[in-house]
Protein backbone atom coordinates (compact mmCIF):
# COMPACT_ATOMS: atom_id res chain seq x y z
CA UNK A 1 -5.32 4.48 -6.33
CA UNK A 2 -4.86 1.33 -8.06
CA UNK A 3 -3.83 -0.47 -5.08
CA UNK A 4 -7.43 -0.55 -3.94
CA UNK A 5 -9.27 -3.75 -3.95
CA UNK A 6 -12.47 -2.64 -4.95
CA UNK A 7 -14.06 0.46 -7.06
CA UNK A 8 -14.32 3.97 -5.92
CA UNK A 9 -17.71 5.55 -5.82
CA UNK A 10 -21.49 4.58 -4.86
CA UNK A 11 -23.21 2.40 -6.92
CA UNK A 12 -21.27 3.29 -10.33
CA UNK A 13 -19.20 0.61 -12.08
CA UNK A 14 -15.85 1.07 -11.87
CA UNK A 15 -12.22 -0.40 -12.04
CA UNK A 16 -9.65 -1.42 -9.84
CA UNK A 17 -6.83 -4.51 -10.32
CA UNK A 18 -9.42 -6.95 -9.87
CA UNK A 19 -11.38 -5.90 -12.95
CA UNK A 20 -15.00 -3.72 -13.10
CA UNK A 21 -16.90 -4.42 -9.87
CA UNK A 22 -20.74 -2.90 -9.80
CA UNK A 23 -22.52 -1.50 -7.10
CA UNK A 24 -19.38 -1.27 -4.49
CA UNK A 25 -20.86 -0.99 -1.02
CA UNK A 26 -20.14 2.76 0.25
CA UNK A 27 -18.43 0.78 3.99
CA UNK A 28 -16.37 -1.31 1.40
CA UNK A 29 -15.47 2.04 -0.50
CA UNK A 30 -14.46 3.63 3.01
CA UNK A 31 -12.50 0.40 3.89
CA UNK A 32 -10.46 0.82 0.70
CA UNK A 33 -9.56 4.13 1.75
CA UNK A 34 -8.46 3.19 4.59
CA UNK A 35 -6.14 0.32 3.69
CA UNK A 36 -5.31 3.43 1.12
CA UNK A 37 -4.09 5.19 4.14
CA UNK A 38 -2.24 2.76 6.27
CA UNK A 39 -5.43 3.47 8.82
CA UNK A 40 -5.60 -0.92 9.64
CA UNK A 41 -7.90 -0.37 12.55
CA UNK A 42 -10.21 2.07 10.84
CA UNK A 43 -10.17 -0.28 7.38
CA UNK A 44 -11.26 -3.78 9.62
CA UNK A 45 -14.13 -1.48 11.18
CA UNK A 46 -15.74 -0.53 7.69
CA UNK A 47 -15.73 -4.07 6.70
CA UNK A 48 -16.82 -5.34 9.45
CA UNK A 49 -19.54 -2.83 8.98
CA UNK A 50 -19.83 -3.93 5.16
CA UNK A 51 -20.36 -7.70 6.32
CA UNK A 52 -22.91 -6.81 9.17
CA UNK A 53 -25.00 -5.32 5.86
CA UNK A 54 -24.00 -7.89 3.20
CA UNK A 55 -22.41 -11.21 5.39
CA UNK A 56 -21.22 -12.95 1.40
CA UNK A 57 -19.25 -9.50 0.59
CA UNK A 58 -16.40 -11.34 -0.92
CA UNK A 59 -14.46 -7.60 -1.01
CA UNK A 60 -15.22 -7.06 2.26
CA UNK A 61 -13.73 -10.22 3.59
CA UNK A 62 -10.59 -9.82 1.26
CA UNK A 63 -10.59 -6.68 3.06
CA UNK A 64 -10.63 -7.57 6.53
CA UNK A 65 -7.37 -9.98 5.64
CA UNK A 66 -5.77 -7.07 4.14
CA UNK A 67 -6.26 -5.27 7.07
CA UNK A 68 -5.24 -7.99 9.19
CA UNK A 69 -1.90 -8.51 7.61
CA UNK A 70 -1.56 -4.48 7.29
CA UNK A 71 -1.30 -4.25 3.47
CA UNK A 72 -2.74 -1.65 0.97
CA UNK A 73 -3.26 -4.39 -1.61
CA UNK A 74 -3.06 -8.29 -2.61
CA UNK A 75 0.38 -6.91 -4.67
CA UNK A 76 2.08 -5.67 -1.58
CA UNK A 77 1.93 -9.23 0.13
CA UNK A 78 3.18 -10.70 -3.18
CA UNK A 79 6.87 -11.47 -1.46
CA UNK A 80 5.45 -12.99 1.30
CA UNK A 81 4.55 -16.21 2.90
CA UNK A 82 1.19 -16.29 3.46
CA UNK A 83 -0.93 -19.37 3.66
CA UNK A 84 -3.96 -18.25 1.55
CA UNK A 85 -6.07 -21.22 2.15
CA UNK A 86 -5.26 -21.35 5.82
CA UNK A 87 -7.19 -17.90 6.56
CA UNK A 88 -10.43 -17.79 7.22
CA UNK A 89 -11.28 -14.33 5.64
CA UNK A 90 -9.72 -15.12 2.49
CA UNK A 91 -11.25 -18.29 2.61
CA UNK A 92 -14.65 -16.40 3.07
CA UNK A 93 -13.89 -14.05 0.20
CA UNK A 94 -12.32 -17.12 -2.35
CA UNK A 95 -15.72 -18.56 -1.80
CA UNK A 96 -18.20 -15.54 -2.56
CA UNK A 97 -15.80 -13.84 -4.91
CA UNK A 98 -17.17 -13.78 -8.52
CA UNK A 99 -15.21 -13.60 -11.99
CA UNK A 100 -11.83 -12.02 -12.54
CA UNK A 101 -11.48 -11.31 -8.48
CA UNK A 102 -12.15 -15.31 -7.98
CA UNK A 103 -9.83 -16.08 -10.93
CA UNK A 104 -7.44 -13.77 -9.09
CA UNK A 105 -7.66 -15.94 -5.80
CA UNK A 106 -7.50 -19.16 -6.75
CA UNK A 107 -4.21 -18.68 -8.31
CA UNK A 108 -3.18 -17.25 -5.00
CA UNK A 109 -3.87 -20.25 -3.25
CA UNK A 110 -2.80 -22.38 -6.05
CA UNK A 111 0.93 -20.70 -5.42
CA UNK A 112 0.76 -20.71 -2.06
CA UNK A 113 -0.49 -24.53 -2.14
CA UNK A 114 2.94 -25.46 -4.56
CA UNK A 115 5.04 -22.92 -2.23
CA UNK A 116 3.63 -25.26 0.42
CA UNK A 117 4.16 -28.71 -1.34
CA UNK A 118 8.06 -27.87 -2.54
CA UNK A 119 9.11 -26.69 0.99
CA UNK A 120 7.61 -30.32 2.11
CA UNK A 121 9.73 -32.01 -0.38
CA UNK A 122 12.71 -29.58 0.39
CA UNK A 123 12.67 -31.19 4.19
């Protein structure tokens, strides 16, 4: 389950792709699974949950997008265009993300932002 964007388990530290993330919120855990399990609907309602309990949950937000654009993981949208900085929830989470998860997306939006710039000069 290394697709999932944040740690399995209540209040242990654990890893995922995004490096060791303490204390995951039990909503954000169920979320996770749910993106796991292709369940979209069910994944945005635990986040939405997560945020009504902790509104700067920078995995729930990242969450919520991944939900939105019906994708286990930030690795299964790697082929496709997607304005990062445009997006409101990823916005959100970019902003409260800490360490190696904000590391991880600002060079999203730093690709996206060059994808961006050489289709421009490609017109």
């Amino acid at each position: 389950r290394s697709g999932s964007i944040a740690a399995k388990g209540e209040g242990a530290e654990a890893s995922s792709e995004l490096g060791a993330i303490p204390k995951v919120s039990p909503m954000v855990a169920r979320g996770n699974l749910a993106l796991e399990d292709g369940d979209y609907a069910q994944a945005k309602a635990f986040f939405e949950r997560a945020l009504n309990l902790e509104p700067e949950n920078a995995h729930a937000y990242l969450g919520k997008f991944l939900a939105r654009y019906r994708a286990p993981s930030l690795d299964a949208l790697k082929d496709r265009p997607i304005s990062y900085e445009d997006d409101a929830d990823f916005s959100k989470a970019h902003r409260f993300a800490e360490g190696k998860l904000r590391a991880t997306l600002s060079s999203l939006i730093a690709a996206s932002s060059q994808r961006k710039a050489e289709a421009e000069e490609a017109e």
